[in-house]
N, C-alpha and C. Protein backbone atom coordinates (compact mmCIF):
# COMPACT_ATOMS: atom_id res chain seq x y z
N UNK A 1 62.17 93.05 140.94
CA UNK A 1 62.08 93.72 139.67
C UNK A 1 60.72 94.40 139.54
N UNK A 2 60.50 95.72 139.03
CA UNK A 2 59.52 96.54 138.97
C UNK A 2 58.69 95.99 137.53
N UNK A 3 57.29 96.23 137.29
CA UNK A 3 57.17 95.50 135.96
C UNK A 3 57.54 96.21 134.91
N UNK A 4 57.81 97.26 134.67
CA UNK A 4 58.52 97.80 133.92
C UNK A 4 59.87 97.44 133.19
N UNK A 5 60.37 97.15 134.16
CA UNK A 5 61.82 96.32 134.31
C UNK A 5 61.71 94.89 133.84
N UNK A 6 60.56 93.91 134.39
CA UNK A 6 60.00 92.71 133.63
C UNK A 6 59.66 93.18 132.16
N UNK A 7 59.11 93.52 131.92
CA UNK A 7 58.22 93.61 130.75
C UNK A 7 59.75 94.58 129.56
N UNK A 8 60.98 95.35 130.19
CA UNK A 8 61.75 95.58 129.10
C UNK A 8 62.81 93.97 129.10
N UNK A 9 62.93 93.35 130.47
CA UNK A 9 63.82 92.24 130.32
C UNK A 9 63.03 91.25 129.61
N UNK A 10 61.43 90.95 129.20
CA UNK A 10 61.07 89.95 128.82
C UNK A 10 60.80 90.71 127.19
N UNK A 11 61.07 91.29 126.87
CA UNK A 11 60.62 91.37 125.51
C UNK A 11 62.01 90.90 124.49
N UNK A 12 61.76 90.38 123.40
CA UNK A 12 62.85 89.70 123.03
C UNK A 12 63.75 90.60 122.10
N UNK A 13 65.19 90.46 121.87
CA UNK A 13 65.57 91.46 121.08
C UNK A 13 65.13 91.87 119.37
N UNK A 14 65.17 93.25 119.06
CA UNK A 14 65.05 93.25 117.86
C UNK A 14 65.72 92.39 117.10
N UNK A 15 65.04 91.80 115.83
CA UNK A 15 66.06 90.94 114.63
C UNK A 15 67.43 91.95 114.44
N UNK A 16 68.13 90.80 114.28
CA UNK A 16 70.07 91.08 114.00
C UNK A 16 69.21 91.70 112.04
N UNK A 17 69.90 93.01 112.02
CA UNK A 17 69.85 92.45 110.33
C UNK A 17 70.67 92.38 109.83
N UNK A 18 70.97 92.06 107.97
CA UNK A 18 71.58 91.61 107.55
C UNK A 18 72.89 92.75 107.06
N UNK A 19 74.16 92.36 106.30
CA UNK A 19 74.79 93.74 106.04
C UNK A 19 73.98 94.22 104.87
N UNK A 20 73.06 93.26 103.94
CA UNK A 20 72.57 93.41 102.98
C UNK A 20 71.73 94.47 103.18
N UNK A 21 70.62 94.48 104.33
CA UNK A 21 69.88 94.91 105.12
C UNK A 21 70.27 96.57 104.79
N UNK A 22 71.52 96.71 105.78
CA UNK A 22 72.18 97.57 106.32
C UNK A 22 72.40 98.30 105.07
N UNK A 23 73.41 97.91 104.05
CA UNK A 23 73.61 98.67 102.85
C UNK A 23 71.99 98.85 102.42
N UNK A 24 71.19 98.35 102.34
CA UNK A 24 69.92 98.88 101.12
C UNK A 24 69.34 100.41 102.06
N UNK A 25 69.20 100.37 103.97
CA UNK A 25 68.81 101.39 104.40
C UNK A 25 69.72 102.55 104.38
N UNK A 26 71.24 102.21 103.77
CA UNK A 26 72.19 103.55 103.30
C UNK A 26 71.64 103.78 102.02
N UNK A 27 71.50 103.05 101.32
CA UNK A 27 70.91 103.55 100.15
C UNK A 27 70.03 104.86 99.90
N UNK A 28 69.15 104.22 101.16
CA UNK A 28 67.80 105.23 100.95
C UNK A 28 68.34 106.27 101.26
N UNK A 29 69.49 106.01 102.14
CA UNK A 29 69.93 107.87 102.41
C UNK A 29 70.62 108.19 101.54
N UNK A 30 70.93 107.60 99.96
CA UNK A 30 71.21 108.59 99.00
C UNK A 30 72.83 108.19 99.33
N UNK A 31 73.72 107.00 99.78
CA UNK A 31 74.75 106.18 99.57
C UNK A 31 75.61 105.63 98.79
N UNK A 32 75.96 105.83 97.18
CA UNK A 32 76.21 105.43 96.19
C UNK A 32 76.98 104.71 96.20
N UNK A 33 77.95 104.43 97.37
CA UNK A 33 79.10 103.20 97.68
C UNK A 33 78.75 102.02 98.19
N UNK A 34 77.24 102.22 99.28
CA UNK A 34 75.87 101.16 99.74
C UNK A 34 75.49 100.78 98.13
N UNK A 35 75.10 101.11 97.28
CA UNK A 35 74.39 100.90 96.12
C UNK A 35 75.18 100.02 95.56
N UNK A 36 76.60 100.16 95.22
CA UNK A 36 77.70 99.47 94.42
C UNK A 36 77.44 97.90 95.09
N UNK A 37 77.88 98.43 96.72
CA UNK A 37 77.13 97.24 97.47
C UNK A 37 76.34 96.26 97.06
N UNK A 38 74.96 96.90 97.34
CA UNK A 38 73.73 96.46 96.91
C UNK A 38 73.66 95.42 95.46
N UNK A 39 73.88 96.29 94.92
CA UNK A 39 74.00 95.97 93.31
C UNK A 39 74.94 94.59 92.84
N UNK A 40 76.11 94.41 93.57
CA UNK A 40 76.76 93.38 93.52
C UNK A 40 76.19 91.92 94.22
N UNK A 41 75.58 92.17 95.24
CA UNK A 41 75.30 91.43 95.85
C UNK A 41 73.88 90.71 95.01
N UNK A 42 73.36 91.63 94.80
CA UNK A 42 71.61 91.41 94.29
C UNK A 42 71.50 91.04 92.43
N UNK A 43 73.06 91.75 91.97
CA UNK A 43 72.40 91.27 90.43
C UNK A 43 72.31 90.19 89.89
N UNK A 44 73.24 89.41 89.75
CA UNK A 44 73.55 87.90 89.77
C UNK A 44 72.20 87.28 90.04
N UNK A 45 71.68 86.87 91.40
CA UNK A 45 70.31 86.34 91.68
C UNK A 45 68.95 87.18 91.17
N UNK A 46 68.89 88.47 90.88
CA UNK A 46 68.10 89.14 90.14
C UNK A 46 67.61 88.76 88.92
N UNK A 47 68.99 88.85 87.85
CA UNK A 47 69.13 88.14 86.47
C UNK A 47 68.57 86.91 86.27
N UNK A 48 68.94 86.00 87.44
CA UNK A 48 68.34 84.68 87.58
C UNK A 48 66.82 84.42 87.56
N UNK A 49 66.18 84.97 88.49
CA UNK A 49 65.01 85.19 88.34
C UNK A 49 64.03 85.59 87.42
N UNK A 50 64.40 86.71 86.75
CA UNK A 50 64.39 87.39 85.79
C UNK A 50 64.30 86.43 84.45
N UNK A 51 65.34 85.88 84.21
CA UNK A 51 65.43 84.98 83.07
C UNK A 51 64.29 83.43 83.35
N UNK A 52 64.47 83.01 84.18
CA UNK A 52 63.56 82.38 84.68
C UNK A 52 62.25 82.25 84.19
N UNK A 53 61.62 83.88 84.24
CA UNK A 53 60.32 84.32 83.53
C UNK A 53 60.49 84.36 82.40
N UNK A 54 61.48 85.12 82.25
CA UNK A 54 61.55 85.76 80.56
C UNK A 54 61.82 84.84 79.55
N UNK A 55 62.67 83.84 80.09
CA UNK A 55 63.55 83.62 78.98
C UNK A 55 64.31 83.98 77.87
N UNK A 56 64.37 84.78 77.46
CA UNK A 56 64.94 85.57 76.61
C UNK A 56 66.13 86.80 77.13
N UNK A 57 67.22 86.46 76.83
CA UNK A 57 68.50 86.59 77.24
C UNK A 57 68.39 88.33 77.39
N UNK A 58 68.20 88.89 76.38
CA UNK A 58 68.30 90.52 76.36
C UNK A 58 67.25 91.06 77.45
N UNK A 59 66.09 90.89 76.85
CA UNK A 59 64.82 91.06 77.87
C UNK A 59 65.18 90.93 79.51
N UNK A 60 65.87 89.91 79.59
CA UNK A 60 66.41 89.47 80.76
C UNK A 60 67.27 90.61 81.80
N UNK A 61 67.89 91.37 80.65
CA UNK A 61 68.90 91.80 81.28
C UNK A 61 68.28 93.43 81.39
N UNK A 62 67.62 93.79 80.19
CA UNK A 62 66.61 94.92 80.27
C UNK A 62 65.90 94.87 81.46
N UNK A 63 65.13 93.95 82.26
CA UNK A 63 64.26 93.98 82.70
C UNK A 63 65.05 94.14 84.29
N UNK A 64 66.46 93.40 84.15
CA UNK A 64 67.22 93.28 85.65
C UNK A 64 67.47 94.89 85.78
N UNK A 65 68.27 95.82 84.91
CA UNK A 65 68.62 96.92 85.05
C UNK A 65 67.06 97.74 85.79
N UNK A 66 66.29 97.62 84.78
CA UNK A 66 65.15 98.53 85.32
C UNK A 66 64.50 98.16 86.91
N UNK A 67 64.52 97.17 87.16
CA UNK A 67 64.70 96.62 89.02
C UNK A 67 65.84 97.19 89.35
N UNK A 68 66.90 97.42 89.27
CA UNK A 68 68.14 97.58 90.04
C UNK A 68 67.69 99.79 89.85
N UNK A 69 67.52 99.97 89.09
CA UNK A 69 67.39 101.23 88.96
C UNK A 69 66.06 101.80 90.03
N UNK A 70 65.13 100.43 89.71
CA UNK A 70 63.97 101.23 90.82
C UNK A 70 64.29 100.43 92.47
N UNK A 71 65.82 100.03 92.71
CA UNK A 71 65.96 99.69 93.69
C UNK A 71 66.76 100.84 94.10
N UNK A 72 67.43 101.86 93.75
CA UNK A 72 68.01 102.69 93.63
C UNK A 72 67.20 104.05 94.03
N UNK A 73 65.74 104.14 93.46
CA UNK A 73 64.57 105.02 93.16
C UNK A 73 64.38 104.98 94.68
N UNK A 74 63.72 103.33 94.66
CA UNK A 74 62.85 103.16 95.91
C UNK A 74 63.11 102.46 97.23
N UNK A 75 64.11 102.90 97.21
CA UNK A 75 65.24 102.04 99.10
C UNK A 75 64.27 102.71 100.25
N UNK A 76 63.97 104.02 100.28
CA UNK A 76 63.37 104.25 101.44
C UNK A 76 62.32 103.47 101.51
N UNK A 77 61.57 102.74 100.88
CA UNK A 77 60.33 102.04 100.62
C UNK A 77 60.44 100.43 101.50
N UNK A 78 61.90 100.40 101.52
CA UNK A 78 62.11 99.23 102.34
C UNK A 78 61.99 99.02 104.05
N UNK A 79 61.08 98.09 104.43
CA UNK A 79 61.17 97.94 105.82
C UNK A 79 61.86 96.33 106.42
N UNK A 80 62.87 96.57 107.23
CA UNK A 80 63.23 95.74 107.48
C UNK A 80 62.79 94.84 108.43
N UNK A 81 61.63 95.45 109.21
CA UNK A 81 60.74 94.98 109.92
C UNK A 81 59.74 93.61 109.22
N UNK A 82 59.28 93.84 107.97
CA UNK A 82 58.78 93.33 106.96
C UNK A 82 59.80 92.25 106.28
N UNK A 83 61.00 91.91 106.40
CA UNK A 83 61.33 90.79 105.64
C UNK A 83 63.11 91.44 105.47
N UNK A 84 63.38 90.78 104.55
CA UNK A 84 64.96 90.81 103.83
C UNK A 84 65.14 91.60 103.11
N UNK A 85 66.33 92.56 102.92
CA UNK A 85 66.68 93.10 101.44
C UNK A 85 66.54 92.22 100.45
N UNK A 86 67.26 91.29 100.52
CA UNK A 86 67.13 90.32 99.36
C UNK A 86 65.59 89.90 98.92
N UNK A 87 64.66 89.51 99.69
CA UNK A 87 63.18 89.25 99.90
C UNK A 87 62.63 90.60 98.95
N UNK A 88 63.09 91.66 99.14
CA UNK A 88 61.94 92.98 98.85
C UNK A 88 62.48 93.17 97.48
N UNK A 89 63.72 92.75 97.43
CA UNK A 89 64.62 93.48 95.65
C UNK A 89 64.10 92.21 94.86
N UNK A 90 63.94 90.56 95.43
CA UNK A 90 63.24 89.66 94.73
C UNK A 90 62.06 89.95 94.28
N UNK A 91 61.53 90.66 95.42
CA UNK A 91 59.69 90.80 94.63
C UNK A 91 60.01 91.69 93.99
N UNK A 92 60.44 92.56 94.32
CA UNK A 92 60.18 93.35 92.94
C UNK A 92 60.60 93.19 92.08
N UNK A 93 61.75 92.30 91.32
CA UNK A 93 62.38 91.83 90.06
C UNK A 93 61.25 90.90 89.43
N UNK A 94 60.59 89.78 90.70
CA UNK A 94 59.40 89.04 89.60
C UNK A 94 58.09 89.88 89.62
N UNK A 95 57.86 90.85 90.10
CA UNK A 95 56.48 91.79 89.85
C UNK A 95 56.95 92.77 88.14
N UNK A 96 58.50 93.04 87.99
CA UNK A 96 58.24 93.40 87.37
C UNK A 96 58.77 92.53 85.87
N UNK A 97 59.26 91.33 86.14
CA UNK A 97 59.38 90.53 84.76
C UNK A 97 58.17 90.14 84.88
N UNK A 98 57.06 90.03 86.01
CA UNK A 98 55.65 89.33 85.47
C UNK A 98 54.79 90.34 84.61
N UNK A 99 55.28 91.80 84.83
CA UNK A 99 54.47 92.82 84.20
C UNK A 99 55.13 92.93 82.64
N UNK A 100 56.44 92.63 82.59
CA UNK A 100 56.90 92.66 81.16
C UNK A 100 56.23 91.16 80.27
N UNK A 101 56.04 90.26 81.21
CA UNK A 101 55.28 89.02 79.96
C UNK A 101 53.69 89.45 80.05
N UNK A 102 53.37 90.36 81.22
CA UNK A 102 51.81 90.18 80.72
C UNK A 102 51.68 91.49 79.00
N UNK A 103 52.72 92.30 79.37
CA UNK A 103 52.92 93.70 78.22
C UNK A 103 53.11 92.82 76.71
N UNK A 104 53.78 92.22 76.98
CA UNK A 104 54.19 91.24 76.12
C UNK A 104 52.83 90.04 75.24
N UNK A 105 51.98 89.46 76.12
CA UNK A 105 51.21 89.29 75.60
C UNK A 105 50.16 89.71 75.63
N UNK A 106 50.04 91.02 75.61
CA UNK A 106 49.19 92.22 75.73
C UNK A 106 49.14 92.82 74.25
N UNK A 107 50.39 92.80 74.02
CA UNK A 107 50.95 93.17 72.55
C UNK A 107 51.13 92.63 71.20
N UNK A 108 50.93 91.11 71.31
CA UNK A 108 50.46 90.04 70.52
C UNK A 108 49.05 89.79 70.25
N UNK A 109 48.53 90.22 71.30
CA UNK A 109 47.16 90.02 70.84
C UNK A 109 46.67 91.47 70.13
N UNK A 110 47.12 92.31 70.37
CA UNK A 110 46.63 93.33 69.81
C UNK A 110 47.14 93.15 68.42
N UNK A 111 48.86 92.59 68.25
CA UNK A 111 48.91 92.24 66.61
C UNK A 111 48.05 91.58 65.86
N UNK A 112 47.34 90.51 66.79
CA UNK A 112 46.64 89.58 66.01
C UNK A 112 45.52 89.87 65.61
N UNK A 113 44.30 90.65 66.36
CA UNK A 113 43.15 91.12 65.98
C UNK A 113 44.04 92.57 65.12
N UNK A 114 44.64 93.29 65.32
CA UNK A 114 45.01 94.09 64.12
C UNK A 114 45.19 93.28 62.44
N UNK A 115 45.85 91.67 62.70
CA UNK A 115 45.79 91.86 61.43
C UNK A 115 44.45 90.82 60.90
N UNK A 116 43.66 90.47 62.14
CA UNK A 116 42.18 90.06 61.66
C UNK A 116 41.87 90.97 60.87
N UNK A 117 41.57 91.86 61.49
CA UNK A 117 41.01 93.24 60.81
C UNK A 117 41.83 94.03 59.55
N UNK A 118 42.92 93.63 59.15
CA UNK A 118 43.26 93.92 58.29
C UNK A 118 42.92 93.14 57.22
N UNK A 119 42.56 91.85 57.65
CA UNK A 119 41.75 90.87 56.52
C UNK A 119 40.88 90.94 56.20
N UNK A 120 40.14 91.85 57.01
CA UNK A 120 38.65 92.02 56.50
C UNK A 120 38.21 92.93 55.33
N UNK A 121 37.32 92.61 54.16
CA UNK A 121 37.00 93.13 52.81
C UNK A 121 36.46 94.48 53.67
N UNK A 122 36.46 95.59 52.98
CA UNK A 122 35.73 96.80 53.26
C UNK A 122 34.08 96.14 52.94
N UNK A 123 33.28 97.50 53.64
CA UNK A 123 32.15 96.82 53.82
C UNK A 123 31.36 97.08 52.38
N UNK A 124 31.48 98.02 51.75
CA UNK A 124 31.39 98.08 50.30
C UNK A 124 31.56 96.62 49.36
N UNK A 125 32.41 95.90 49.24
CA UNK A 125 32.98 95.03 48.93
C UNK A 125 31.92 93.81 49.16
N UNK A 126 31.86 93.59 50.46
CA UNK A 126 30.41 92.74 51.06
C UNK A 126 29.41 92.96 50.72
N UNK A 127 28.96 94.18 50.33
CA UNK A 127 27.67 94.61 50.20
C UNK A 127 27.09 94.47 48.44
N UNK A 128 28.57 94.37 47.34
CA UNK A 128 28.46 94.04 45.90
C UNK A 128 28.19 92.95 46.12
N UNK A 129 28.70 92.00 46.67
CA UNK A 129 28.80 90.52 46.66
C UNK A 129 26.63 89.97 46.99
N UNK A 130 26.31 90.39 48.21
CA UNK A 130 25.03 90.58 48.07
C UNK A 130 24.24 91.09 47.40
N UNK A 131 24.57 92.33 46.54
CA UNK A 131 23.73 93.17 45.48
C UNK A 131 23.79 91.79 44.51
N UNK A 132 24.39 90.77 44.19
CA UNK A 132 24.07 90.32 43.05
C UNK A 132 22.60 89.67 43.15
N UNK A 133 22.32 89.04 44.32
CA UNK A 133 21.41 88.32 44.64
C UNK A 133 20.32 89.36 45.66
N UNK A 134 20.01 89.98 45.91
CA UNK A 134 19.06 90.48 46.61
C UNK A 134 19.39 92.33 45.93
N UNK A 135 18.03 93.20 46.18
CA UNK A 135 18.04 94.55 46.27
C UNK A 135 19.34 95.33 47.08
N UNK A 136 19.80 95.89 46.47
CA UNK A 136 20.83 96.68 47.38
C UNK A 136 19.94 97.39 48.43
N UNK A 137 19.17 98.42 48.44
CA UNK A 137 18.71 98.99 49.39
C UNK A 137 17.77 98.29 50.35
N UNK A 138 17.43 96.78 50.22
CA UNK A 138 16.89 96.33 50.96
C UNK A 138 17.76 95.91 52.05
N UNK A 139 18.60 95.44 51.55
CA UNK A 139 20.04 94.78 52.47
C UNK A 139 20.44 95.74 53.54
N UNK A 140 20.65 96.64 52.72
CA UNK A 140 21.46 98.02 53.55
C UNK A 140 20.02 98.27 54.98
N UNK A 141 18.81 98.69 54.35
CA UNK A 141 17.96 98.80 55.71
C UNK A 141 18.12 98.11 56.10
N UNK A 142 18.02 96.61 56.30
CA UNK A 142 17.59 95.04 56.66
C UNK A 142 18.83 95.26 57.89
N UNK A 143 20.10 95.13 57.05
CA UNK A 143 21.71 95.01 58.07
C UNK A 143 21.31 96.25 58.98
N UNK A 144 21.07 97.75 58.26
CA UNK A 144 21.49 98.56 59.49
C UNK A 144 20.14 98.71 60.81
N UNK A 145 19.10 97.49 60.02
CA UNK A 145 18.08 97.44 61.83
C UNK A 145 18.65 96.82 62.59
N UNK A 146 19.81 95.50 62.33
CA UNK A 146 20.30 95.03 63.31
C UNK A 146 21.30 95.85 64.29
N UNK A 147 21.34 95.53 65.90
CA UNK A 147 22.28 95.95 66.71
C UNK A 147 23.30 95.92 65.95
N UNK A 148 24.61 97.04 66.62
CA UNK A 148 25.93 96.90 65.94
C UNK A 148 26.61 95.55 66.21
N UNK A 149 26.32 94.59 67.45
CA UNK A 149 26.88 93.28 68.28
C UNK A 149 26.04 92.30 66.71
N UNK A 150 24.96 92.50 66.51
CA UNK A 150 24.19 91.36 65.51
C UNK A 150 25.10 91.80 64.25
N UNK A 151 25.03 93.17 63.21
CA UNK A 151 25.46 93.33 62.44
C UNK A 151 27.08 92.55 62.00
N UNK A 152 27.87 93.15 63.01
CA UNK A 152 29.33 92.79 62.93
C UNK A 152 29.71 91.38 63.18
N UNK A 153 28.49 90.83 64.43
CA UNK A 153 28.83 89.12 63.94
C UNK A 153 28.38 88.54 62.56
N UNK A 154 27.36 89.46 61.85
CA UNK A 154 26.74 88.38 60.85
C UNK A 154 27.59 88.74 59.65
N UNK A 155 28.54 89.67 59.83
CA UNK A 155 29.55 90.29 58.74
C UNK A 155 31.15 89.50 58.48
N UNK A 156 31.00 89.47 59.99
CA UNK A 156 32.43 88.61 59.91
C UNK A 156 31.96 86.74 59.56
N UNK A 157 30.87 86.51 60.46
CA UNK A 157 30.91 84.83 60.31
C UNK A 157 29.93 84.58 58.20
N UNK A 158 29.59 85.18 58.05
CA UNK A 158 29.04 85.08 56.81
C UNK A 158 29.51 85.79 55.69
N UNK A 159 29.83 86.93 55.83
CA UNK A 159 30.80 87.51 54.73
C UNK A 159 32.30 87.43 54.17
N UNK A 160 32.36 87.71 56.03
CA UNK A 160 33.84 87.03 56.20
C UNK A 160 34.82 85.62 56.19
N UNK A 161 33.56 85.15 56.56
CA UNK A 161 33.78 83.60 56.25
C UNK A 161 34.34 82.56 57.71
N UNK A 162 34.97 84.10 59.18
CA UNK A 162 35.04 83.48 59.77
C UNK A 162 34.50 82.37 60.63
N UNK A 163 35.10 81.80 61.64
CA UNK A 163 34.48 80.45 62.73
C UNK A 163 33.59 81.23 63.72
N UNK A 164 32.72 80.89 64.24
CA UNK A 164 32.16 81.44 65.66
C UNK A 164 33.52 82.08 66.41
N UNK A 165 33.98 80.55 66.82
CA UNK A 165 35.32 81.19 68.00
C UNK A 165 35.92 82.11 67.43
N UNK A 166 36.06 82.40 65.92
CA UNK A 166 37.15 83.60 65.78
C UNK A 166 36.49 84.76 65.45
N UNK A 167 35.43 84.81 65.36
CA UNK A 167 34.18 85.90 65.69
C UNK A 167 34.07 86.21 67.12
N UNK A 168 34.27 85.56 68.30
CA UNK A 168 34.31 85.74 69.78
C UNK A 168 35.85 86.29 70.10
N UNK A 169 36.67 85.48 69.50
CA UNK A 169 37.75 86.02 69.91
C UNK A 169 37.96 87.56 69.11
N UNK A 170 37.82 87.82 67.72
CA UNK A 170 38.30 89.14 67.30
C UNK A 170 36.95 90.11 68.32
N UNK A 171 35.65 89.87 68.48
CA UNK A 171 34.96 91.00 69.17
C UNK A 171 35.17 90.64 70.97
N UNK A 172 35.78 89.75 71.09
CA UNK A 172 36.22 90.04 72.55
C UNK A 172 35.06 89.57 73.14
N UNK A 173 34.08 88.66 73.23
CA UNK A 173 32.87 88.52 73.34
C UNK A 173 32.96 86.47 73.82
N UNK A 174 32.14 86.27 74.61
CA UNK A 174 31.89 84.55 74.73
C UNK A 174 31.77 84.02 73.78
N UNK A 175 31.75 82.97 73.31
CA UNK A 175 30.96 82.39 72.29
C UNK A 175 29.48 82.52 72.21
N UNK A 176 29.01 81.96 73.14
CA UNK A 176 27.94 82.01 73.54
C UNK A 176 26.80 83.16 73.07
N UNK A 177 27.48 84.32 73.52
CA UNK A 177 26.84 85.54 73.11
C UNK A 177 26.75 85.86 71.47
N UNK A 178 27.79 85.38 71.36
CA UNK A 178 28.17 85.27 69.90
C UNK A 178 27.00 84.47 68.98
N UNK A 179 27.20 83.37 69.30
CA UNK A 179 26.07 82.46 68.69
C UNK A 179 24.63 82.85 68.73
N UNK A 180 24.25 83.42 69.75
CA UNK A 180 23.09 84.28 70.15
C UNK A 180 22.56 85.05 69.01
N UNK A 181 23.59 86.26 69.12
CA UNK A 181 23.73 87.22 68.38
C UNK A 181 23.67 87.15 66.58
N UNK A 182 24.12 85.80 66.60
CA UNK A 182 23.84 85.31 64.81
C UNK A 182 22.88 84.66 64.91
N UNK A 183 22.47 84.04 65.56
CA UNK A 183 21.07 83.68 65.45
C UNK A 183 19.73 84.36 65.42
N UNK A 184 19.88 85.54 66.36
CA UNK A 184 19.04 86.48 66.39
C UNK A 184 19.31 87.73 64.77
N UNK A 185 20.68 87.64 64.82
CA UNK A 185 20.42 88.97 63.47
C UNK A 185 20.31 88.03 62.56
N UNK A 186 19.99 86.78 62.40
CA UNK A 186 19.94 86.17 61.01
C UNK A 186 18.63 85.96 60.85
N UNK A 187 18.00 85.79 62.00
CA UNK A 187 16.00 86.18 62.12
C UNK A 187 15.60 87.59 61.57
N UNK A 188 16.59 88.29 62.49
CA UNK A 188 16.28 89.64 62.27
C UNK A 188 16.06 89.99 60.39
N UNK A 189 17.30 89.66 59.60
CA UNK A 189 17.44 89.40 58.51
C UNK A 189 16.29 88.66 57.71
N UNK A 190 15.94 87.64 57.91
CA UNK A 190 15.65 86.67 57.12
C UNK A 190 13.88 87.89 57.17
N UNK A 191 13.24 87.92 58.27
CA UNK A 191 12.18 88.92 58.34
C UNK A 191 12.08 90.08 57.84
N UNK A 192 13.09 90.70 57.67
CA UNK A 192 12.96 91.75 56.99
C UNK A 192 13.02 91.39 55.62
N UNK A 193 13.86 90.84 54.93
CA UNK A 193 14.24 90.49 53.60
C UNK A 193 12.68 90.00 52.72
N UNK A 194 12.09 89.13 53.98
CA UNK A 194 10.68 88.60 53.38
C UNK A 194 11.28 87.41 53.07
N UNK A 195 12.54 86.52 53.55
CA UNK A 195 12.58 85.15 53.09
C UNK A 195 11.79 84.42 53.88
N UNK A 196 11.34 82.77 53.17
CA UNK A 196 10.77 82.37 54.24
C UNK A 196 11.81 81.59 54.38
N UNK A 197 11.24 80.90 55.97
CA UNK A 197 12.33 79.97 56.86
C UNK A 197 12.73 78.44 55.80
């Protein structure tokens, strides 16, 4: 044997693939009877998965269609060299129910600091409440020497009445920095005002 001849008899055969396989690479050629295929085979365990994350029955089924549609989109994208039909239509069903719960609580939190901030008195409002007891125009210079990070913590945790943590959590900020930041604009304050310590 020539090594040529060794080296094609010793190399091992390509993987058998699957019919699953087979229908998803008709797909890519634009197959719509491969797809029916596809689709039967893959929704059932799709859904499963899907719900799995979601929990929520509708969402569930929203989220299976929009995989089956971008399995439809994106078949040429498949290598069978790389793994399973079933393997590649799985990841992508939990990449994209993991992207619908992160949207999801992406969107709760934005309700929630929306309706922080809808609780909050206008700054007018804060600023009567201090006029009773100190100069109005002293206040107003005094607050606007502080940074906007000092100002807005010492507005929300003292005017507002909120906690540290919910002063860190509505400015998106550590605690840490937070606490800083009222400590320093409440110096800042107290020096300008002329109180003593």
């Amino acid at each position: 044997m020539r090594p040529t001849e060794r080296a094609h008899a010793a190399a091992p055969p390509p993987p058998s693939r699957s019919g699953l396989d087979e229908h998803l690479l008709d797909v890519a050629r634009g197959d719509q009877d491969a797809f029916t295929r596809v689709y039967d085979a893959v929704s059932g365990p799709v859904f499963g998965l899907v719900r799995n994350v979601l929990r929520d029955p509708a969402q569930s089924e929203e989220v299976t269609q929009e995989v089956l549609v971008e399995v439809w989109r994106t078949a040429a994208r498949f290598r069978p060299d790389k793994g399973s039909a079933m393997t590649w239509v799985m990841t992508l069903a939990h990449r994209r129910a993991v992207d619908r719960v992160r949207s999801a609580q992406a969107a709760a939190e934005r309700e929630h600091k929306a309706a922080l901030l809808a609780e909050m008195p206008a700054y007018d409002e804060v600023t009567e409440r201090v006029e009773t007891r100190l100069e109005q125009q002293r206040v107003r210079r005094c607050l606007s020497a502080l940074t906007k990070l000092q100002r807005e913590s010492v507005t929300l945790a003292y005017y507002r009445g909120l906690t540290y943590s919910e002063v860190a959590q509505l400015l998106a900020l550590p605690l840490g920095t937070v606490k800083t930041r009222l400590r320093d604009g409440l110096i800042r304050l107290r020096d300008c005002l002329g109180v003593s310590a």
